[in-house]
Protein backbone atom coordinates (compact mmCIF):
# COMPACT_ATOMS: atom_id res chain seq x y z
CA UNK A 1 78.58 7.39 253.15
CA UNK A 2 80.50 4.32 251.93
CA UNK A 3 81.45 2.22 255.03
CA UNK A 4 78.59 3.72 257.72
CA UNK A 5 77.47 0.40 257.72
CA UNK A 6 74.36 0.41 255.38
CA UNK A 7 74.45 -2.81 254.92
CA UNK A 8 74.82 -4.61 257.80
CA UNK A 9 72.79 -2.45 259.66
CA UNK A 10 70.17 -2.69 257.11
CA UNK A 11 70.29 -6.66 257.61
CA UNK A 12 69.40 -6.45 260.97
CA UNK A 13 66.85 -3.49 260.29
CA UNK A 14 64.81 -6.22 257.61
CA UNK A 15 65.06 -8.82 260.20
CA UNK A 16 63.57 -6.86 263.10
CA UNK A 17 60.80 -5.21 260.43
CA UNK A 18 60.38 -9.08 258.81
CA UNK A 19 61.36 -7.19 255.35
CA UNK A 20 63.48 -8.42 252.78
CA UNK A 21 66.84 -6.98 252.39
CA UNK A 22 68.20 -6.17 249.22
CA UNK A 23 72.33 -4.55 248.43
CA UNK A 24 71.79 -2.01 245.47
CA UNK A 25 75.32 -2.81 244.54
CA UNK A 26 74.78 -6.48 244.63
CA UNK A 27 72.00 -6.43 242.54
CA UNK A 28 74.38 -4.47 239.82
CA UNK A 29 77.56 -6.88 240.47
CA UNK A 30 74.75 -9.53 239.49
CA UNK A 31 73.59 -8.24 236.51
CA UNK A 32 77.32 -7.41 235.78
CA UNK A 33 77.84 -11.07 236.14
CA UNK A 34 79.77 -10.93 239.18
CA UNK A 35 82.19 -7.92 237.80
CA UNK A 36 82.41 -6.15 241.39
CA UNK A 37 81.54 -2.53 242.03
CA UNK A 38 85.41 -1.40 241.56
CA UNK A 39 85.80 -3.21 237.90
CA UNK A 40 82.53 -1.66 237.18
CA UNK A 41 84.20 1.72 238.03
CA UNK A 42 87.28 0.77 236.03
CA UNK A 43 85.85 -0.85 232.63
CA UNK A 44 82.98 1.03 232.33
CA UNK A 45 83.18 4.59 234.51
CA UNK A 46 81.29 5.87 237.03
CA UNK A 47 78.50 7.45 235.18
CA UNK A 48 77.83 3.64 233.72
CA UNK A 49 77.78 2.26 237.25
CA UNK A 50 75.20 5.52 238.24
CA UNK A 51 73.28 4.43 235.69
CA UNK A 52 72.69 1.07 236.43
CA UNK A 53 72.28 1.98 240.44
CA UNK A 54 69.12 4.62 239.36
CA UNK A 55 67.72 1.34 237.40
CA UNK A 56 68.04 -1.01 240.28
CA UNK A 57 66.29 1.65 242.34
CA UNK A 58 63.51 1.95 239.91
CA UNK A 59 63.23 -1.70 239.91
CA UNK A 60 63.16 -1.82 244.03
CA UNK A 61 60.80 1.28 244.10
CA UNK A 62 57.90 -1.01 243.09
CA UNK A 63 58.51 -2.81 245.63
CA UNK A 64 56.72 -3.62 249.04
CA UNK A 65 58.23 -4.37 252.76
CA UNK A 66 62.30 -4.42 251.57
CA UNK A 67 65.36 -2.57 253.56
CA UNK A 68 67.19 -1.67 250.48
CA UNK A 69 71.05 -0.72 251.24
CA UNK A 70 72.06 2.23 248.64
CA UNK A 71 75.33 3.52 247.47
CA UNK A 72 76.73 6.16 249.37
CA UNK A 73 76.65 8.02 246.17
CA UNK A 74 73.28 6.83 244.95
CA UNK A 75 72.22 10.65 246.48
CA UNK A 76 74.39 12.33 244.24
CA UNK A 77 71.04 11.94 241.20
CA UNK A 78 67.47 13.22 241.59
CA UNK A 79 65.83 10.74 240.20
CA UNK A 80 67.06 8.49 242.98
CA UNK A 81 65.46 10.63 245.55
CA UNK A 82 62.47 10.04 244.01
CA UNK A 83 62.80 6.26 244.14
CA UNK A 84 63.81 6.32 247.39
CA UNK A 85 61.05 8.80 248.72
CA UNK A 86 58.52 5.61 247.88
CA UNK A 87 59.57 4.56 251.04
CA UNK A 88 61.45 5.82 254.16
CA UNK A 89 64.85 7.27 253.67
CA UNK A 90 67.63 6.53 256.20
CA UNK A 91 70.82 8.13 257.08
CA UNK A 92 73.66 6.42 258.90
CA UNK A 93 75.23 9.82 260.28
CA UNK A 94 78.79 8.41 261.35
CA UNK A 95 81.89 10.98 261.51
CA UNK A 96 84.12 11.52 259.31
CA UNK A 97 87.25 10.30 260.95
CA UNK A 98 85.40 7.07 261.93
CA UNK A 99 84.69 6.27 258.35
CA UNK A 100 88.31 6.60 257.35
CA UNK A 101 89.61 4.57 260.34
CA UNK A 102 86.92 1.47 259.37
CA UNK A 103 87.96 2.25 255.95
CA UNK A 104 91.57 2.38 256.24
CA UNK A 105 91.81 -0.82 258.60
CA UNK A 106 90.73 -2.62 255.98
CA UNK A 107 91.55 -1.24 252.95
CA UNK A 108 90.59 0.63 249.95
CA UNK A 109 90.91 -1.64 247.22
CA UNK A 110 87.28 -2.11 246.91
CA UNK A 111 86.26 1.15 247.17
CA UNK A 112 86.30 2.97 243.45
CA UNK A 113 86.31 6.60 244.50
CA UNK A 114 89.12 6.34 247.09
CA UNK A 115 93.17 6.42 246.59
CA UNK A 116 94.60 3.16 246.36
CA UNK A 117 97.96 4.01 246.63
CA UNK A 118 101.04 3.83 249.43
CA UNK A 119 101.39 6.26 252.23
CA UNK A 120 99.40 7.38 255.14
CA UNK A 121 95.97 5.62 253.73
CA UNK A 122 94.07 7.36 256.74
CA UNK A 123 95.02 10.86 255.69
CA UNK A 124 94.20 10.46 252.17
CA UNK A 125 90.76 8.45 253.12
CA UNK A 126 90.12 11.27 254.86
CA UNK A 127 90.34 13.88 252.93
CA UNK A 128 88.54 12.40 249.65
CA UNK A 129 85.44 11.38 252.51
CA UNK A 130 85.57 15.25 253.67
CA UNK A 131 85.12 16.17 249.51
CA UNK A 132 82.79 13.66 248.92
CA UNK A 133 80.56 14.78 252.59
CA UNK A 134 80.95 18.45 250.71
CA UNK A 135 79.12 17.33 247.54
CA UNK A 136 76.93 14.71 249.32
CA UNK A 137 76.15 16.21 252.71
CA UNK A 138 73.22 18.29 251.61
CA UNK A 139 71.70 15.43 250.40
CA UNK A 140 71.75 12.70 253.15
CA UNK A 141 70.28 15.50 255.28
CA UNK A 142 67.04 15.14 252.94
CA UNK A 143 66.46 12.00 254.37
CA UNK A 144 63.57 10.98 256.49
CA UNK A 145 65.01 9.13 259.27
CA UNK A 146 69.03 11.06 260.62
CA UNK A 147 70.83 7.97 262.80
CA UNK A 148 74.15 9.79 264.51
CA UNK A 149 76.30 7.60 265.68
CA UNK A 150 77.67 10.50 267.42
CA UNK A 151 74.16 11.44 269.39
CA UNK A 152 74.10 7.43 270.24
CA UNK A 153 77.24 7.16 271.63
CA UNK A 154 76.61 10.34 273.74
CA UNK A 155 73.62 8.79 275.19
CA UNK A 156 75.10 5.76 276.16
CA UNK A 157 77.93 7.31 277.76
CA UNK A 158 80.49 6.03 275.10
CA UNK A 159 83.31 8.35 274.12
CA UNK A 160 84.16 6.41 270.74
CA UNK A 161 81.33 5.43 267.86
CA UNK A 162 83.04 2.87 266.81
CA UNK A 163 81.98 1.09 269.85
CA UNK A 164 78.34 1.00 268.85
CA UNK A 165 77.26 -2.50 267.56
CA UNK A 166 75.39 -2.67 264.41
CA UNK A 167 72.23 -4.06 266.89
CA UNK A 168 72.53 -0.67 269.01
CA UNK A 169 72.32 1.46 265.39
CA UNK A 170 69.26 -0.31 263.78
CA UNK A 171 67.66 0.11 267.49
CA UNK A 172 68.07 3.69 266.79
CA UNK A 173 67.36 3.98 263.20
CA UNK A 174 64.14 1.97 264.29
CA UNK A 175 63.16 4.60 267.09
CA UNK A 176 63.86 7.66 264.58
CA UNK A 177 61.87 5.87 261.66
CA UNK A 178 59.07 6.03 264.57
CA UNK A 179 59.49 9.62 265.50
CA UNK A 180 59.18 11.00 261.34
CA UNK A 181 55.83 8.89 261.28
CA UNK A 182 54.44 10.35 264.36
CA UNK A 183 55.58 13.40 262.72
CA UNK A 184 53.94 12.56 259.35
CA UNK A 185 50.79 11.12 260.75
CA UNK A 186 50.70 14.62 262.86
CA UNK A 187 50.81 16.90 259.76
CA UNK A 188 47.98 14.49 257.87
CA UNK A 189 45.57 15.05 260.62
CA UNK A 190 46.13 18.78 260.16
């Protein structure tokens, strides 16, 4: 989901692995020359910026040792999937009402599919995360790899995710990419 923390977690993750790291919506804003993901959404729709993200994926499916950062919608399309099943799929499990609070704190100008509007930004953050989690939720938990913050924070004896550093979530993310290849390498020797 938009603000988990793909991205900077997935920094750290290429650094540890000695990957590249590449931001699928970077890599459109580029091609876009510079137009950012939210003027994307506004001059040329959502379907238009979905379109572009399953091409970028394409493009960074042929590719070898990179920690690619995806949209929190790029789930929402098959096709992506099967991009993203080249290599090891990731999901940054963080609750709800954490999302909304990072989100909120700072704003949702830059994010297309939220309200950006006056009133209790929270609430309404909330709310359109819990719709989009209804349509999306399903789909993360195809991934490989599940990272919850939730399960982190209970093991460290933390009563709040956000908390966790970015350092402690790419640790984790690291030990469950290990645990689905024991896993895989289990079921090839069957």
């Amino acid at each position: 989901m938009m603000g988990s923390g793909k991205t900077t977690v997935g920094k750290i993750l290429s650094q540890a692995l000695g990957y590249s790291f590449s931001d699928c919506d970077t890599l459109i804003e580029q091609e876009a020359d510079g137009i950012s993901v939210a003027e994307i959404f506004k001059l040329h729709g959502e379907g238009f910026f979905r379109d572009k993200e399953t091409e970028v994926l394409r493009q960074l499916s042929l590719m070898r040792c990179v920690v690619v950062s995806t949209g929190g919608g790029a789930v929402v399309r098959n096709i992506n999937w099967k991009y993203m099943q080249k290599g090891i799929t990731v999901w940054l499990d963080v609750p709800l009402d954490a999302l909304a609070q990072r989100i909120s704190a700072v704003g949702t100008g830059s994010r297309p599919l939220l309200p950006n509007e006056s009133g209790d930004i929270y609430s309404k953050t909330f709310m359109r995360l819990s719709s989009l989690f209804e349509l999306r939720g399903e789909s993360y938990a195809n991934a490989n790899a599940r990272v919850s913050l939730e399960n982190i924070a209970a093991k460290l004896g933390e009563r709040d995710v956000s908390n966790l550093t970015p350092t402690v979530i790419a640790i984790e993310a690291l030990e469950q990419i290990e645990v689905f290849l024991k896993e895989k390498e289990g079921h090839n020797e069957l």
